[in-house]
Structures are given as C-alpha cells and as structure tokens.
Protein backbone atom coordinates (compact mmCIF):
# COMPACT_ATOMS: atom_id res chain seq x y z
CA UNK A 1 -110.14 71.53 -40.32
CA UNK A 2 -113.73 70.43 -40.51
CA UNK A 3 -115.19 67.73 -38.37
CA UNK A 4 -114.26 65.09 -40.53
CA UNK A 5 -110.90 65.94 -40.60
CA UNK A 6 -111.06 67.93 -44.19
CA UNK A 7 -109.38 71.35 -44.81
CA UNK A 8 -111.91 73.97 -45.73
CA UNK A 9 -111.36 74.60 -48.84
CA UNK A 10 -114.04 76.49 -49.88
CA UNK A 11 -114.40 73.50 -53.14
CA UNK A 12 -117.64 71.70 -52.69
CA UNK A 13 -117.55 68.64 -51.14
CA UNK A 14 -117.08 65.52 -53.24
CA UNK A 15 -120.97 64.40 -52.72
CA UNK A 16 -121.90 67.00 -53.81
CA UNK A 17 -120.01 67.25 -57.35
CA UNK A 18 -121.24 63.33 -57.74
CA UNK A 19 -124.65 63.90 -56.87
CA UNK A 20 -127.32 64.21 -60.07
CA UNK A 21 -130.26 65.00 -57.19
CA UNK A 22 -132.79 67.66 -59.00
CA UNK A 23 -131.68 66.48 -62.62
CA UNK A 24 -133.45 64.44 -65.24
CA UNK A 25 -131.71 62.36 -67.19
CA UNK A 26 -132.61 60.61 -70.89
CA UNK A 27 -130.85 57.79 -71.84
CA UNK A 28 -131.61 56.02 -75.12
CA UNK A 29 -131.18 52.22 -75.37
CA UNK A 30 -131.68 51.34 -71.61
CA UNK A 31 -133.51 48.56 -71.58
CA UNK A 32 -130.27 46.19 -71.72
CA UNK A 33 -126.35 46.77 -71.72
CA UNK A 34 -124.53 49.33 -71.22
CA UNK A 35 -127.59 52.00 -71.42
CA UNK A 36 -129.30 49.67 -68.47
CA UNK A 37 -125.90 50.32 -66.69
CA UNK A 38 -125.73 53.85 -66.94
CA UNK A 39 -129.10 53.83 -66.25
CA UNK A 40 -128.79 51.94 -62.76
CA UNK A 41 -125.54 54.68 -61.78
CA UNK A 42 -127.62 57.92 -62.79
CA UNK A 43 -130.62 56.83 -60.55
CA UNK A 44 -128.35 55.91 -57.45
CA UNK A 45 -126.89 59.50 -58.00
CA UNK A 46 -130.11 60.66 -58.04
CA UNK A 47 -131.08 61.24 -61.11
CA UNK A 48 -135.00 60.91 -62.40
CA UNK A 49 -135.17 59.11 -65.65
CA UNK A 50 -136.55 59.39 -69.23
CA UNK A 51 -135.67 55.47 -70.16
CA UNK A 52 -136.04 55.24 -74.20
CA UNK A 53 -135.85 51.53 -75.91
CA UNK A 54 -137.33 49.57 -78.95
CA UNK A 55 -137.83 46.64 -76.26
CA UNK A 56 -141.24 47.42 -74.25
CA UNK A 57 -140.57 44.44 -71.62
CA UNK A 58 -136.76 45.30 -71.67
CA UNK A 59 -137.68 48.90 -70.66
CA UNK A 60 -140.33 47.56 -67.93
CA UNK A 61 -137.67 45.64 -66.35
CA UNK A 62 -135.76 47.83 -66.12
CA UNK A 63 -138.12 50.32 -64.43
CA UNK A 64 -139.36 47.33 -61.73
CA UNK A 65 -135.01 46.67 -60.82
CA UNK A 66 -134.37 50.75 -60.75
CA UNK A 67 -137.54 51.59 -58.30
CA UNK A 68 -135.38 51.06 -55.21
CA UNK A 69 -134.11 54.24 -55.43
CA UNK A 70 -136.90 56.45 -55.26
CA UNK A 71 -136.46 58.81 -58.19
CA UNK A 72 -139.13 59.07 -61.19
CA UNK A 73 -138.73 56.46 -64.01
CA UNK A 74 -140.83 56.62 -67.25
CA UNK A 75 -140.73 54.52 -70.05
CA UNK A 76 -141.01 55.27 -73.94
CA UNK A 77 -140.98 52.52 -76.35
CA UNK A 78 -139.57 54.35 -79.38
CA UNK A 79 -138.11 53.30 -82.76
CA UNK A 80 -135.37 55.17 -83.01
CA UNK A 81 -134.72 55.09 -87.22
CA UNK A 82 -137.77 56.58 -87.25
CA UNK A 83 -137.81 60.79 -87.03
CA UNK A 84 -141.73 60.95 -86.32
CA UNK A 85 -141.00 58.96 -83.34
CA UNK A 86 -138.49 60.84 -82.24
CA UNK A 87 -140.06 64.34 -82.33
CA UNK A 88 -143.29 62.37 -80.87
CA UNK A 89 -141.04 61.86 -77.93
CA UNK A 90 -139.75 65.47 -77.56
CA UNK A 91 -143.36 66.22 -77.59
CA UNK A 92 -144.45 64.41 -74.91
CA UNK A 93 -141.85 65.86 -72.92
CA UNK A 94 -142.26 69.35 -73.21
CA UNK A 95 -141.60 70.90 -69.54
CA UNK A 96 -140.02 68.25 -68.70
CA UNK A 97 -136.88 68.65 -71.15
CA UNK A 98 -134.18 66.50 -69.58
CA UNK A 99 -131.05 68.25 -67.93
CA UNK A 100 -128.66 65.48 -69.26
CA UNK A 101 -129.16 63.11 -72.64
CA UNK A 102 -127.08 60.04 -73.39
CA UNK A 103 -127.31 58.85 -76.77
CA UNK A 104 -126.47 55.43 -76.04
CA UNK A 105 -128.28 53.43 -78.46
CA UNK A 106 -127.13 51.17 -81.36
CA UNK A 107 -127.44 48.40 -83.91
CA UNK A 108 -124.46 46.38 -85.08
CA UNK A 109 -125.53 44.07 -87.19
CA UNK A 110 -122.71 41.95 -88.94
CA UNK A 111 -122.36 42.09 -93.34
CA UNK A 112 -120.20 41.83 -95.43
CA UNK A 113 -118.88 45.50 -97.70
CA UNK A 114 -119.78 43.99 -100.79
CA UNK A 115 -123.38 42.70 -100.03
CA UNK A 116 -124.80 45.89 -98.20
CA UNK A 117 -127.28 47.04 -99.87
CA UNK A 118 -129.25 51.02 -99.30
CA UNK A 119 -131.91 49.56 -96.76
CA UNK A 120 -129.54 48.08 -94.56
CA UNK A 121 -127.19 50.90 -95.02
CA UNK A 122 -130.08 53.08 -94.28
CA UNK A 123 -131.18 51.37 -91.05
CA UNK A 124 -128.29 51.78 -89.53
CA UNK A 125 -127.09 54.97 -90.03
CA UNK A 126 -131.02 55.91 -89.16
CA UNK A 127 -130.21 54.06 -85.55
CA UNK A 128 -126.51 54.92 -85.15
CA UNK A 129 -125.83 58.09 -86.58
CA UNK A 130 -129.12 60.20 -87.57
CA UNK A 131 -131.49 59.56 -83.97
CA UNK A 132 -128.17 60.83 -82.66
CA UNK A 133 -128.33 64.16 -84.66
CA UNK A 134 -132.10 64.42 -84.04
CA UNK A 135 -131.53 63.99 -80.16
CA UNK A 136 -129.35 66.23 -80.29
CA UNK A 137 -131.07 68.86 -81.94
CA UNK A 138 -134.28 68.55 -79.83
CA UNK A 139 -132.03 68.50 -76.68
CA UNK A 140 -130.46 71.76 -77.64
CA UNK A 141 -133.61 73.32 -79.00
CA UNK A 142 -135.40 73.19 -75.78
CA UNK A 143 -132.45 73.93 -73.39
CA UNK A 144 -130.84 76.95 -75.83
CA UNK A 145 -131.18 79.50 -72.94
CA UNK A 146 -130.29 76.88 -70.04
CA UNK A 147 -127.78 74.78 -71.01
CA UNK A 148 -127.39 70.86 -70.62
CA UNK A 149 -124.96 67.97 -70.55
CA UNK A 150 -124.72 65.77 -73.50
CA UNK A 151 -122.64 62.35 -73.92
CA UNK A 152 -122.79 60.29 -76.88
CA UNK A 153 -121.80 57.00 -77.42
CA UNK A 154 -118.69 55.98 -79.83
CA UNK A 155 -116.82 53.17 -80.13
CA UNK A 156 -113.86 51.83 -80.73
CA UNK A 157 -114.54 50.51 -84.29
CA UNK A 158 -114.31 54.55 -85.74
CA UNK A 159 -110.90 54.67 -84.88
CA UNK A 160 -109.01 51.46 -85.69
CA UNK A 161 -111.70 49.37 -87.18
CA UNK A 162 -110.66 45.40 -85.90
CA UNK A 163 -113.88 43.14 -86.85
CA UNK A 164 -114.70 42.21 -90.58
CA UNK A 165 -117.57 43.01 -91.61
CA UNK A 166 -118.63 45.88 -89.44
CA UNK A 167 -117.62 48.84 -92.08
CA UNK A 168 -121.41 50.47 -92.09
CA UNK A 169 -121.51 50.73 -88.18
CA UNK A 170 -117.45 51.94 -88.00
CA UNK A 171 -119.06 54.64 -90.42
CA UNK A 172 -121.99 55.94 -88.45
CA UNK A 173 -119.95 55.76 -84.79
CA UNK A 174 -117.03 57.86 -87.23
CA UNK A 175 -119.81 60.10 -87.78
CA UNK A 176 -121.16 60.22 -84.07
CA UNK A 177 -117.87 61.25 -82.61
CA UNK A 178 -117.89 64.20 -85.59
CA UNK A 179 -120.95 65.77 -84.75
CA UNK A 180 -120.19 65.76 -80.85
CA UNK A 181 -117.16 67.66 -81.74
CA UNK A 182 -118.84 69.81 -84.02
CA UNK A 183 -121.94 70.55 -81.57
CA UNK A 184 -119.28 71.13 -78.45
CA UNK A 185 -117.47 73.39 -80.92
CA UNK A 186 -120.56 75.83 -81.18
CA UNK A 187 -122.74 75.56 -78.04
CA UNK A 188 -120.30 75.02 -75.54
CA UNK A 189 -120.81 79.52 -75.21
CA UNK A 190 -124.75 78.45 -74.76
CA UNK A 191 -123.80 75.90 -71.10
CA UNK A 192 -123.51 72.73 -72.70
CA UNK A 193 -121.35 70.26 -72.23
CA UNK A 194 -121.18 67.73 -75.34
CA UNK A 195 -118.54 64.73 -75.24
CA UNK A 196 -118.14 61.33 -76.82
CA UNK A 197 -118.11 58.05 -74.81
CA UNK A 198 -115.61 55.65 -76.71
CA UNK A 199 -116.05 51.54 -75.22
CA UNK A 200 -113.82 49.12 -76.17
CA UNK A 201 -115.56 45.17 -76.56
CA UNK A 202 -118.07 45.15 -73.46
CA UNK A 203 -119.72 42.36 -72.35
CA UNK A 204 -123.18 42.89 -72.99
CA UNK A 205 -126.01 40.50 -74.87
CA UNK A 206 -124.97 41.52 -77.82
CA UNK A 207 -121.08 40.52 -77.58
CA UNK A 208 -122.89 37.04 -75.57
CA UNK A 209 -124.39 36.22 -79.03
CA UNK A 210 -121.18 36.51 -80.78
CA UNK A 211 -119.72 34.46 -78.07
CA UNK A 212 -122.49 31.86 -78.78
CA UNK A 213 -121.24 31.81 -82.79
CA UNK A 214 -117.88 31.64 -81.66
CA UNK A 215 -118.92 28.05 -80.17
CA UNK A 216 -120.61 27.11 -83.35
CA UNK A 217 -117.26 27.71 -85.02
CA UNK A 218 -117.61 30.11 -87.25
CA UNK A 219 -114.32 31.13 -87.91
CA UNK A 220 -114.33 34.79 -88.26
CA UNK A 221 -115.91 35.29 -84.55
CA UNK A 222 -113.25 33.26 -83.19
CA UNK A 223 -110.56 35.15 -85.00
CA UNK A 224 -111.72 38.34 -83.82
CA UNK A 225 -112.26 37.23 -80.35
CA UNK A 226 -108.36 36.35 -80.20
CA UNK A 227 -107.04 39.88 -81.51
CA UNK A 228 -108.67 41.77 -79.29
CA UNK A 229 -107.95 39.61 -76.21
CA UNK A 230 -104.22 39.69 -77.63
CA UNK A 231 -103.90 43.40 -78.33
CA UNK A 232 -105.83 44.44 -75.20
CA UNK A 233 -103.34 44.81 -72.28
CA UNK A 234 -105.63 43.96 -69.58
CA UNK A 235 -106.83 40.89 -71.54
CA UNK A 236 -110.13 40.70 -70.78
CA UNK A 237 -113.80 42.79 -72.23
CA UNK A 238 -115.26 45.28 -70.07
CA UNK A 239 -118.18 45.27 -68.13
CA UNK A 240 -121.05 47.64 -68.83
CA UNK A 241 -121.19 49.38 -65.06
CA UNK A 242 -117.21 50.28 -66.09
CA UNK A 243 -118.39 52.04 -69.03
CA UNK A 244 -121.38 53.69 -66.75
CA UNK A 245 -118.96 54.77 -63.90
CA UNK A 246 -117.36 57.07 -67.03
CA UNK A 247 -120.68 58.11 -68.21
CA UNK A 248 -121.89 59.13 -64.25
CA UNK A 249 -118.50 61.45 -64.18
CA UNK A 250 -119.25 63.02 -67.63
CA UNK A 251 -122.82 63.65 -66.65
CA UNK A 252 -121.95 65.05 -63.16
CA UNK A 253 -120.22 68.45 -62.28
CA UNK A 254 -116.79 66.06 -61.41
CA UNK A 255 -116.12 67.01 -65.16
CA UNK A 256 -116.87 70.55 -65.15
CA UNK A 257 -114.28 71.36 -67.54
CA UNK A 258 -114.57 68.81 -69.77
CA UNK A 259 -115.74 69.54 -73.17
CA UNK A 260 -115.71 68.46 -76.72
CA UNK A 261 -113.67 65.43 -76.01
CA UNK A 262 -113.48 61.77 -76.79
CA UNK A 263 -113.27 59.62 -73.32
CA UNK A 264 -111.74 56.09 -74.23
CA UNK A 265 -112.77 53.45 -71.93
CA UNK A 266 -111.12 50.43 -73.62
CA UNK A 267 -108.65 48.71 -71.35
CA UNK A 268 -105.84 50.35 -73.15
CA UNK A 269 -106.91 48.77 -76.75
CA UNK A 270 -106.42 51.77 -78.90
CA UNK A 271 -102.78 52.73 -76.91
CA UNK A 272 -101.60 48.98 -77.30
C-alpha cells in the first residue's frame, strides 16, 4: 500500500492521466459557449491555449477570465468559411503545432428547406463542415510523424433531426461525424486519436436567443422547446462545462483507447 492508502499498481496515478501539463491545445469557437467551456477545463488541466473565434472582444475575454491559471493563451480572430484564413493560421503556428485540436465551432442559423438558397447553403457548410476538414488536414499534416488528439464537435440534429428548419446544419454536423470516422479509420496507425463530440440542446447564447423568440411567441420555438424537454429523460438542457468535462476526458490519456467513436452527451435524448 502506498502512503495514501492506494495499492501499487504499477497504473499511473489518476492526476496524472487527467493532467494536459506540457500540451497545447486549439480550440475553435472559444470565445463563448461550449468552446469557452472547454476552454476554461483544458487550462485548469494545464493545458496552453491556441483560442480561435470570429469575435475579437469575445476571444479577449476570454483570455483576461482564463489568466488565473498560468498557462499561455493566444488569441486569433479568424473567419473560419474562409480557407486563406485558415492556412494563415497554420502558418503562424508553425513550431508551435498544437498537441490536441477541438473543432468546436458552428453556425446554426434557422431557414426554411424550400427558401435556402447556394450562399447560405455555402456559408454554412464553409463554417460547419469544410473549416472542419481543413483543421483537420493541417492538424495531421504537421503532426504525421508525432501523433495528436483530435475531437470534433457533432450534434444531435445528424442523427434524429427534431427542429424545423435546421436541415442545412443537420447536413454539415452528418458530415462532421463522417469524416471523424473516416480520418480515425486511417491515422489512428500514425498516434492519433480522432472522435466526435455529440451535445444534446445546451444552454449557451445561442439556445438564450431562441429562448428570447420563444417569449415573443413564435410558435415553432415554443413547439420545439416542449419536445425536447418531453423526450429528454432528465428534462432539462445541458450546461456547456457538462459538455467540456467530456471533451477534457477525450483530450486526456483517461481515454487512451478510445478511438473513432461518437461520445453522446445528451441527457439520454437519442436513447429516449
């Protein structure tokens, strides 16, 4: 028994497994939500961060809450539907490739099936689906003889699509979980670890502003609020730090044999 009362085991101590000391970490939309979230858990493991956001002051803020734990924060304002920015950012980084990416980033912007048109189509499979395939291919680029961790972000809405309205973004998130599969498929032999993050309904500021509709009555918002709240056995959304606690595991070596694999943190939605 060791001091503390703990068989030796010879496994490495839990701390240990947890800890993300020595790493860098990228994490795209972290200026707000659920990216600020992971964001917040990565840099109390210990994790320096690469913070990446279309919101300047968001990103800022997020630096000035995040310095009391004493790891390295930069910021990069980048547009993610935009590949120039994207490799600009890779650029900038080069030496300092970061040990884990989370593509966390997304647009869900409410329209109707029959009234997209290409440029909104376009935008968001530019934000949802393509930065995500770009990331990617930067991340593994640079790390091909090291290895890395990679977790993107799903949702719910690719596998049993519940709000009107939202078929373009249930697309690209389809598409997200696809690729992770298909990237964990063939460099899982080069020591990466790619899996898929699937939230249920979080609240974030994006879910607040559909709560705000829902209290100027527009019908549809309400009705969508009440299905999920029905079909969701523990009746309530999520928070974002429940969604980060997954993302911290997934990043750290407390899944080191988890690969290729969709993580559903939903409150039981999909299962009910």
């Amino acid at each position: 028994m060791t001091k503390k009362g703990v068989a030796k085991t010879g496994l490495p101590p839990l701390h240990a497994l947890i800890s993300l000391e020595g790493k860098r970490a990228l994490i795209t939309g972290s200026a707000a939500g659920i990216g600020k979230a992971i964001a917040y858990r990565f840099a109390e493991a210990g994790a320096n961060l690469e913070l990446v956001d279309i919101s300047e002051d968001g990103l800022n803020a997020a630096k000035e809450e995040l310095k009391q734990f004493k790891v390295e924060i930069n910021v990069h304002r980048v547009d993610l539907s935009k590949k120039e920015e994207i490799d600009a950012l890779w650029k900038k980084l080069e030496g300092k490739e970061p040990d884990i990416l989370v593509n966390n980033a997304g647009i869900y912007p409410s329209k109707s099936f029959l009234e997209v048109d290409e440029a909104f189509l376009q935008k968001v499979m530019d934000v949802n689906l393509n930065s995500v395939f770009w990331m990617c291919q930067h991340m593994i680029r640079s790390r091909l003889k090291k290895g890395g961790v990679i977790i993107n972000v799903g949702s719910i809405e690719a596998v049993m699509p519940l709000k009107e309205e939202l078929s373009h973004y249930s697309i690209s998130k389809a598409g997200v979980m696809v690729l992770t599969r298909a990237l964990a498929s063939e460099y899982g032999k080069h020591g990466f670890r790619i899996n898929v993050l699937v939230p249920g309904g979080v609240w974030t500021p994006g879910t607040k502003s559909l709560a705000k509709e829902a209290l100027q009555f527009k019908f549809k918002v309400v009705k969508t609020g009440i299905e999920y709240g029905m079909r969701n056995p523990l009746g309530r959304l999520g928070k974002p730090d429940e969604i980060a606690r997954m993302a911290l595991v997934l990043a750290s070596d407390l899944s080191s044999y988890v690969h290729g694999t969709l993580i559903t943190v939903d409150g039981g939605f999909l299962s009910a």
